[in-house]
C-alpha atoms as a PDB file:
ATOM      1  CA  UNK A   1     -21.902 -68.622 -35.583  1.00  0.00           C
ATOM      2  CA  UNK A   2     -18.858 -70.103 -37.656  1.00  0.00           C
ATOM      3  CA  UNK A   3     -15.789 -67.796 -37.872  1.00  0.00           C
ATOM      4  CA  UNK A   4     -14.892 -69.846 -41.280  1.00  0.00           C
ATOM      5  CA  UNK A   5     -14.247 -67.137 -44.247  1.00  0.00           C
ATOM      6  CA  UNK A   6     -15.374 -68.000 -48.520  1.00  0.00           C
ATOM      7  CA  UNK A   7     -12.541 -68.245 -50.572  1.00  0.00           C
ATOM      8  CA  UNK A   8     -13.829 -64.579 -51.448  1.00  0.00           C
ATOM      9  CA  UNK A   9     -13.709 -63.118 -48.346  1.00  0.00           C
ATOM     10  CA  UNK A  10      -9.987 -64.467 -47.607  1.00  0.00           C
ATOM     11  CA  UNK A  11      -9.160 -63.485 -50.909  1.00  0.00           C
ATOM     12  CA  UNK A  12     -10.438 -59.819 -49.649  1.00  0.00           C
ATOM     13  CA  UNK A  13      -8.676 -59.964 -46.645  1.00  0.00           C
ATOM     14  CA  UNK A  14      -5.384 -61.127 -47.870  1.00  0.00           C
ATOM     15  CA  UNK A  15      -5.404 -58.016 -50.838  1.00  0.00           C
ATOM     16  CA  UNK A  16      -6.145 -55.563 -48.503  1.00  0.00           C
ATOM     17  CA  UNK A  17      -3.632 -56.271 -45.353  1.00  0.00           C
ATOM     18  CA  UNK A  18      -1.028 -56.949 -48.547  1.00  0.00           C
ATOM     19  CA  UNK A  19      -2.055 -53.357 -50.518  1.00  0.00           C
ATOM     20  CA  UNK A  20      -2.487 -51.614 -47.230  1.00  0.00           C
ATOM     21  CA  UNK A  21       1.140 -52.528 -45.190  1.00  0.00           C
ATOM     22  CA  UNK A  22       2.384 -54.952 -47.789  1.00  0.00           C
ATOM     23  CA  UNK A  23       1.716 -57.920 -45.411  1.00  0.00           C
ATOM     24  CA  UNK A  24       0.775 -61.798 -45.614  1.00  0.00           C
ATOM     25  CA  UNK A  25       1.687 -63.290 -42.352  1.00  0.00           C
ATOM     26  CA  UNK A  26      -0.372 -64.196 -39.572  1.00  0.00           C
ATOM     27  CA  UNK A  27      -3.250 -61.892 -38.690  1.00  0.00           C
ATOM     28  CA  UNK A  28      -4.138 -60.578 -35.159  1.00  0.00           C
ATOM     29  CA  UNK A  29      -6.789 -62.625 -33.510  1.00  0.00           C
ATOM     30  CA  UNK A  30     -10.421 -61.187 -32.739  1.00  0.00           C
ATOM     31  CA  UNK A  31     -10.005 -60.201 -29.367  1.00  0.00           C
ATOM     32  CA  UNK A  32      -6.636 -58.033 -30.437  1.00  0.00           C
ATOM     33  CA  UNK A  33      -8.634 -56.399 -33.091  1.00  0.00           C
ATOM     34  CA  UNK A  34     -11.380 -56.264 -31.083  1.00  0.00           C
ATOM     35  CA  UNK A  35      -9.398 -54.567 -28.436  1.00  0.00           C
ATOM     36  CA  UNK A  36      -7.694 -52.243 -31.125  1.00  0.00           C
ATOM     37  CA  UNK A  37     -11.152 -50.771 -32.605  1.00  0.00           C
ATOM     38  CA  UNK A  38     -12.741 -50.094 -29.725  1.00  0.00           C
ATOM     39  CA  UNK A  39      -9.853 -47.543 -29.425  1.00  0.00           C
ATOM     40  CA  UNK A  40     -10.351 -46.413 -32.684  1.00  0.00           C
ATOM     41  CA  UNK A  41     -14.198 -45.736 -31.439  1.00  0.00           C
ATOM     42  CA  UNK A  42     -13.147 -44.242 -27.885  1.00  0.00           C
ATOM     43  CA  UNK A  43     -11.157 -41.870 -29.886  1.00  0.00           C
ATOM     44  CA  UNK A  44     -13.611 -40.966 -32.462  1.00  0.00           C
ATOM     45  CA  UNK A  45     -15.901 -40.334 -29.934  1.00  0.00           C
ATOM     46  CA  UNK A  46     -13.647 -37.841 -27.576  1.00  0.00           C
ATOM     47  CA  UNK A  47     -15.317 -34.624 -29.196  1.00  0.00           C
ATOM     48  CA  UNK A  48     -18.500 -36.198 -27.184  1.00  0.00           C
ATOM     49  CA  UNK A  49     -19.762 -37.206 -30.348  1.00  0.00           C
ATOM     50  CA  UNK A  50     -19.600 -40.364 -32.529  1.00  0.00           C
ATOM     51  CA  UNK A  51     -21.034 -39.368 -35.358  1.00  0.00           C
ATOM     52  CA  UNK A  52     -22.476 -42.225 -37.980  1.00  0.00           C
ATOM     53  CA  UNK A  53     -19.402 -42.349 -40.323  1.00  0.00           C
ATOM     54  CA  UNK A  54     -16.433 -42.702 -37.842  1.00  0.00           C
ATOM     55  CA  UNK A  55     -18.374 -45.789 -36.671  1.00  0.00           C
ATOM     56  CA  UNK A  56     -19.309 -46.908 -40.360  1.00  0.00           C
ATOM     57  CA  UNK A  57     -15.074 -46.586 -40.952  1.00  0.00           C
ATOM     58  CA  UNK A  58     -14.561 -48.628 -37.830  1.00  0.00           C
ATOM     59  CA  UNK A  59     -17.348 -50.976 -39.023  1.00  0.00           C
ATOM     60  CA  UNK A  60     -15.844 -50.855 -42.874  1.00  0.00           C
ATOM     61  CA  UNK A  61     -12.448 -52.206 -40.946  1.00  0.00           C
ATOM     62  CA  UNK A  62     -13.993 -55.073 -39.257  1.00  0.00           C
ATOM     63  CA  UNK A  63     -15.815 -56.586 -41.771  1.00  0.00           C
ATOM     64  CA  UNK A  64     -12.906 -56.272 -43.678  1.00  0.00           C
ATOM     65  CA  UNK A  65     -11.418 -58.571 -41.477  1.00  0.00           C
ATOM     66  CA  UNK A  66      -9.933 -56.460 -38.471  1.00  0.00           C
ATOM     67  CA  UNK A  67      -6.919 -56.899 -40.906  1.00  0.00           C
ATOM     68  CA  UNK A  68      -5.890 -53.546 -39.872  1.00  0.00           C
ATOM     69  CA  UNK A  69      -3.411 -53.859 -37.553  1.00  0.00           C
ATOM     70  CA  UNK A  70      -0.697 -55.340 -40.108  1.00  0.00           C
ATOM     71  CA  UNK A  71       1.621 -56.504 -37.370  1.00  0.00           C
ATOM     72  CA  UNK A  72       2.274 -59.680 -35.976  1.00  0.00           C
ATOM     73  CA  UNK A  73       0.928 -59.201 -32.398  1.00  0.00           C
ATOM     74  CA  UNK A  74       3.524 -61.562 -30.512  1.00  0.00           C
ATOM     75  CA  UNK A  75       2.224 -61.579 -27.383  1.00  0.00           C
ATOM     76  CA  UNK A  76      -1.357 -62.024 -27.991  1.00  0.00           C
ATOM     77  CA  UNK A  77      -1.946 -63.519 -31.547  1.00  0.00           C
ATOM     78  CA  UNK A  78      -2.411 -67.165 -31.203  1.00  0.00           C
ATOM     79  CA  UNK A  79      -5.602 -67.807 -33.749  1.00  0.00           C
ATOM     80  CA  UNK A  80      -5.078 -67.313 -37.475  1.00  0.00           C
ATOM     81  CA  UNK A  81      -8.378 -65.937 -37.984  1.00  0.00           C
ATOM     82  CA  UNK A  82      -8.885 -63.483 -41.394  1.00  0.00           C
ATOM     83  CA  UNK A  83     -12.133 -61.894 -40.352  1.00  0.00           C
ATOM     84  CA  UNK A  84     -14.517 -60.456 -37.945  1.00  0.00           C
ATOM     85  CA  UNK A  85     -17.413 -62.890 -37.238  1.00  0.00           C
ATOM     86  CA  UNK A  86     -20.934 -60.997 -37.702  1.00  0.00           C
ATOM     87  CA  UNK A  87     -21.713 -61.461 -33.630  1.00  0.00           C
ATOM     88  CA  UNK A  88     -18.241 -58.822 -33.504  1.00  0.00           C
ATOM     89  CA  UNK A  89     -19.518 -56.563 -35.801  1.00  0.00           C
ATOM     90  CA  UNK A  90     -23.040 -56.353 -33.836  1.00  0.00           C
ATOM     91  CA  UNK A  91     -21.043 -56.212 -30.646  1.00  0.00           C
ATOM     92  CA  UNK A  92     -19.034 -53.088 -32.378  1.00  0.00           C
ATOM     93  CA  UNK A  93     -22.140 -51.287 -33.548  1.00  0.00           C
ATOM     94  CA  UNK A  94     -23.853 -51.842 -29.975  1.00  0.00           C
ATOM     95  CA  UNK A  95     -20.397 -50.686 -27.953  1.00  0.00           C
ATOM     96  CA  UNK A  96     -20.862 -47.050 -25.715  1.00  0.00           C
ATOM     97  CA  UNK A  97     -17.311 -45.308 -26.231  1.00  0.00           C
ATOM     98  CA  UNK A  98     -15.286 -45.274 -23.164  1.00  0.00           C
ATOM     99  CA  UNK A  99     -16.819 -48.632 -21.501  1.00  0.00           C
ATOM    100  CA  UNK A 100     -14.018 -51.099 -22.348  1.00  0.00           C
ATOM    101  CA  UNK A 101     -12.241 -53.092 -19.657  1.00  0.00           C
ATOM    102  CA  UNK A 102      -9.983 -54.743 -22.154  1.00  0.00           C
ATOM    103  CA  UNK A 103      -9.001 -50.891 -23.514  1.00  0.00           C
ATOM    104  CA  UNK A 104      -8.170 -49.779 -19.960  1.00  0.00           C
ATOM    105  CA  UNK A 105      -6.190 -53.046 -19.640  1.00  0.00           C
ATOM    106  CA  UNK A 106      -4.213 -52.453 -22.798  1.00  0.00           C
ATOM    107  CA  UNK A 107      -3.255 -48.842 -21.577  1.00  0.00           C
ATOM    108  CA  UNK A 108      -2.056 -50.364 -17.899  1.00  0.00           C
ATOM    109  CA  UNK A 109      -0.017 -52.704 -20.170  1.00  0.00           C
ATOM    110  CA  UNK A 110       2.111 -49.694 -21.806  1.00  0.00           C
ATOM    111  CA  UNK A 111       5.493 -52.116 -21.759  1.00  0.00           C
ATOM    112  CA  UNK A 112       4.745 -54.989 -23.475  1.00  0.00           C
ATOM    113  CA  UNK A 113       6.443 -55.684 -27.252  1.00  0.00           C
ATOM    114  CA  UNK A 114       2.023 -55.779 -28.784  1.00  0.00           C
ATOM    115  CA  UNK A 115       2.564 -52.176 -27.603  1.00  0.00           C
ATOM    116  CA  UNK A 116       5.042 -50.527 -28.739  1.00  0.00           C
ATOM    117  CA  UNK A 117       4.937 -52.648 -32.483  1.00  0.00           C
ATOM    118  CA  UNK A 118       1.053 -50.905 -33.038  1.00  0.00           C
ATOM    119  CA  UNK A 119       2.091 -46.878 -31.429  1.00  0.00           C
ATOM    120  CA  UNK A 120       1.978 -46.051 -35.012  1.00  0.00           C
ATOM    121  CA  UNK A 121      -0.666 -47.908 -36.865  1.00  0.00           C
ATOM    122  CA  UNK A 122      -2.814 -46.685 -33.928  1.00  0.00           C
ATOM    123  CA  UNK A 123      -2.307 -42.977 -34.060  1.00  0.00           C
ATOM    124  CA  UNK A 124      -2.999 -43.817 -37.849  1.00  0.00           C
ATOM    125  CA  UNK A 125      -6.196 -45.136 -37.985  1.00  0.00           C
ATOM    126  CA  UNK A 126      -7.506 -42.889 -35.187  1.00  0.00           C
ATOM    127  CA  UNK A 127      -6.980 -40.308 -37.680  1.00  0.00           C
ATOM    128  CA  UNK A 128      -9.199 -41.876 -39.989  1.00  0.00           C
ATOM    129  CA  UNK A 129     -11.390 -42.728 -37.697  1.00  0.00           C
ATOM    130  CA  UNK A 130     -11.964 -39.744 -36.153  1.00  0.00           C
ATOM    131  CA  UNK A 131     -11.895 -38.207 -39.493  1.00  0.00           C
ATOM    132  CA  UNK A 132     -14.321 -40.032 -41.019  1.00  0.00           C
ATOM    133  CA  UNK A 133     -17.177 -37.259 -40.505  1.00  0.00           C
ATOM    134  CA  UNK A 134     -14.882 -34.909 -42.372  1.00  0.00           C
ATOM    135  CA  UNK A 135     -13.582 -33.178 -39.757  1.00  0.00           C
ATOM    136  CA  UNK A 136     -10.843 -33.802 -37.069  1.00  0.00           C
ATOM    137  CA  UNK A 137     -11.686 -32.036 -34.154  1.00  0.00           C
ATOM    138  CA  UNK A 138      -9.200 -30.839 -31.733  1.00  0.00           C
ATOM    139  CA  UNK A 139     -10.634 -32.853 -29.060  1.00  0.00           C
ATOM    140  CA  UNK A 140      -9.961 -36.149 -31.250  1.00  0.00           C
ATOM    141  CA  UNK A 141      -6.386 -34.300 -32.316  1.00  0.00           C
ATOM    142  CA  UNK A 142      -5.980 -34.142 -28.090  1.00  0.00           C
ATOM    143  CA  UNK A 143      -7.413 -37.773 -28.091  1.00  0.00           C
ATOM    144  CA  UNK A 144      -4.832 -39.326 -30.256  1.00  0.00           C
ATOM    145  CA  UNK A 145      -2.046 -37.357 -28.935  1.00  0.00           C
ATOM    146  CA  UNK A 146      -2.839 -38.530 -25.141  1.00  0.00           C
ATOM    147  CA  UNK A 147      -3.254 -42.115 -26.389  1.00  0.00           C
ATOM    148  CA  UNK A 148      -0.198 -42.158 -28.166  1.00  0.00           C
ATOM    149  CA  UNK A 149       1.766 -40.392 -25.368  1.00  0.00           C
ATOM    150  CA  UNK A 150       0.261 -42.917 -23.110  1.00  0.00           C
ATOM    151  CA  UNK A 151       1.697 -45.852 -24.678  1.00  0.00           C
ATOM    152  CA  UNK A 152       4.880 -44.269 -25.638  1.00  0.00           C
ATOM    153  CA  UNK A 153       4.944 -42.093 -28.705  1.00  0.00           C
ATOM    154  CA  UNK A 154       7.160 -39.405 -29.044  1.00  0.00           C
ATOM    155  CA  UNK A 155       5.561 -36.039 -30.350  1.00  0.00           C
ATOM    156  CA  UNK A 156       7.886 -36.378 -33.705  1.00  0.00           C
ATOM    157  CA  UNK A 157       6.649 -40.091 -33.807  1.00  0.00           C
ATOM    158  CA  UNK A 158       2.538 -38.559 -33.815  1.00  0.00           C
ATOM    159  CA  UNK A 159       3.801 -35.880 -36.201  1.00  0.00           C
ATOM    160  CA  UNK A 160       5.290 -37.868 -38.876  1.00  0.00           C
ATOM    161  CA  UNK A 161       2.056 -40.365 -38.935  1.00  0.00           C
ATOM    162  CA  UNK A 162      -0.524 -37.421 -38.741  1.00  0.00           C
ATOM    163  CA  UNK A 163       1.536 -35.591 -41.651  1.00  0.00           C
ATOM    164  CA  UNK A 164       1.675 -39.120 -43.761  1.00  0.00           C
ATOM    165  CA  UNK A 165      -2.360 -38.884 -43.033  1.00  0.00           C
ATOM    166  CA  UNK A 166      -2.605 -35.398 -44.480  1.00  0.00           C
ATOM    167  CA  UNK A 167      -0.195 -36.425 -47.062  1.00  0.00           C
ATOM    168  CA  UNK A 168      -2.098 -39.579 -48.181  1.00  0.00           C
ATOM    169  CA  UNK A 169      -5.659 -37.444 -47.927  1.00  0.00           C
ATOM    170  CA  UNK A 170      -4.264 -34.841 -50.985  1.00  0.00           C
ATOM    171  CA  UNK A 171      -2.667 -38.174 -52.842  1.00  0.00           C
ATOM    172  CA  UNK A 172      -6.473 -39.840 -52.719  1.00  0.00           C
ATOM    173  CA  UNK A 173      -8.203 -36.238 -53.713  1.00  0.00           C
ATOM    174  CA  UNK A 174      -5.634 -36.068 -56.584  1.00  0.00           C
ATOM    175  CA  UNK A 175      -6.191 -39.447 -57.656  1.00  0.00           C
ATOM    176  CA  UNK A 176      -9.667 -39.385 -57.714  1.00  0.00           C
ATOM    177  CA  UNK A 177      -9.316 -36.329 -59.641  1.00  0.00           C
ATOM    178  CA  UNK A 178      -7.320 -37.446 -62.474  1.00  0.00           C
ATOM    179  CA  UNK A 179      -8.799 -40.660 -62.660  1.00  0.00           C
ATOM    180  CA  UNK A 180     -12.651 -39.837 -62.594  1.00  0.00           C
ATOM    181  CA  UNK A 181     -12.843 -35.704 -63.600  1.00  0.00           C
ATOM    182  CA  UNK A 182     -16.284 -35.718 -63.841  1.00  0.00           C
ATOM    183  CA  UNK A 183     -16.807 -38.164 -61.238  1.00  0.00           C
ATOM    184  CA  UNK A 184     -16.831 -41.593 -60.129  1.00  0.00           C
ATOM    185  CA  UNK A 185     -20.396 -41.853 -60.972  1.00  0.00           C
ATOM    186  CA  UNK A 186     -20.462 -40.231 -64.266  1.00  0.00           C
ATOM    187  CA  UNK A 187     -18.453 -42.910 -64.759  1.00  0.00           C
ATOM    188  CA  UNK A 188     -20.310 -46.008 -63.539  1.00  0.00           C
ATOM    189  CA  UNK A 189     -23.459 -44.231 -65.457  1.00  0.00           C
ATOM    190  CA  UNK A 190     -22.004 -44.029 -68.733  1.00  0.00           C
ATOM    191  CA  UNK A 191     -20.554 -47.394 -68.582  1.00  0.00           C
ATOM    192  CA  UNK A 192     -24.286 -48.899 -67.319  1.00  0.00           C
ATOM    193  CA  UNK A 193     -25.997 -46.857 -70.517  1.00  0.00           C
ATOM    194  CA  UNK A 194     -23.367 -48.750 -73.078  1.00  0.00           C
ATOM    195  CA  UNK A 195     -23.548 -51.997 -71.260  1.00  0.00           C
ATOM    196  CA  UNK A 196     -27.427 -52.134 -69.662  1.00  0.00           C
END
């Protein structure tokens, strides 16, 4: 399968690393991102459940591009590659939390610069991810925690990402509710009535 992106799909991909982190260099290769999701799904899955829509947000990521990570990856970037091919995305829906050699590796290899740039973004999205069902379970909560502590964060470090989390979760209810009162889809069906 051919990892070459449409114009669409770059222009996708560029937007969202560039609205998310406000970054357009050079994106992590696959097997970084690769590497970096199946972490996101370990960790969504430590409440012994991975539940349909912490794997969809995973998913959502990676066809996105695995443009997530919004660092330069020093140390292991050496493709400029935009997206996730659709053989990744298969290989992501078919992956059994806690089964990853590369994971393991990446948590042996605690000192290295990939490391200690992604601590953050990691305990980020981990929230999502494990949030995705609508619920953050403690175990998850204990999850991210020992991952982070594992590769180096400090417990103010975890706080001030999981606070920016809940911070950014009232933000998105309060824009939703200004901008759409009645609802997104109220919305969409008015505008399909006029314009149908």
């Amino acid at each position: 399968m051919s990892s070459s992106l449409t114009a669409r799909d770059k222009r996708i991909a560029e937007w969202w690393w560039q609205d998310l982190v406000g970054f357009s260099g050079q994106r992590p290769n696959h097997k970084c991102s690769h590497v970096y999701m199946k972490t996101l799904i370990d960790i969504a899955a430590a409440d012994g459940v991975l539940h349909e829509k912490e794997l969809k947000y995973v998913l959502g990521m990676a066809s996105v591009g695995g443009k997530f990570l919004g660092i330069v990856l020093q140390e292991y970037v050496s493709l400029y590659k935009l997206g996730q091919d659709e053989h990744l995305i298969k290989e992501l829906e078919a992956y059994r939390p806690g089964t990853s050699i590369d994971t393991q590796k990446m948590f042996n290899d605690t000192d290295t610069a990939y490391v200690a740039s992604t601590r953050p973004s990691l305990v980020y999205f981990a929230h999502w991810a494990a949030s995705a069902d609508g619920e953050l379970h403690p175990k998850e909560l204990e999850a991210i925690h020992a991952v982070a502590k594992k590769l180096g964060s400090s417990d103010e470090e975890i706080q001030k990402v999981l606070a920016l989390c809940d911070e950014e979760e009232k933000l998105r209810k309060k824009r939703i509710s200004i901008l759409y009162p009645q609802g997104l889809g109220t919305a969409i069906n008015s505008y399909e009535e006029k314009f149908s």
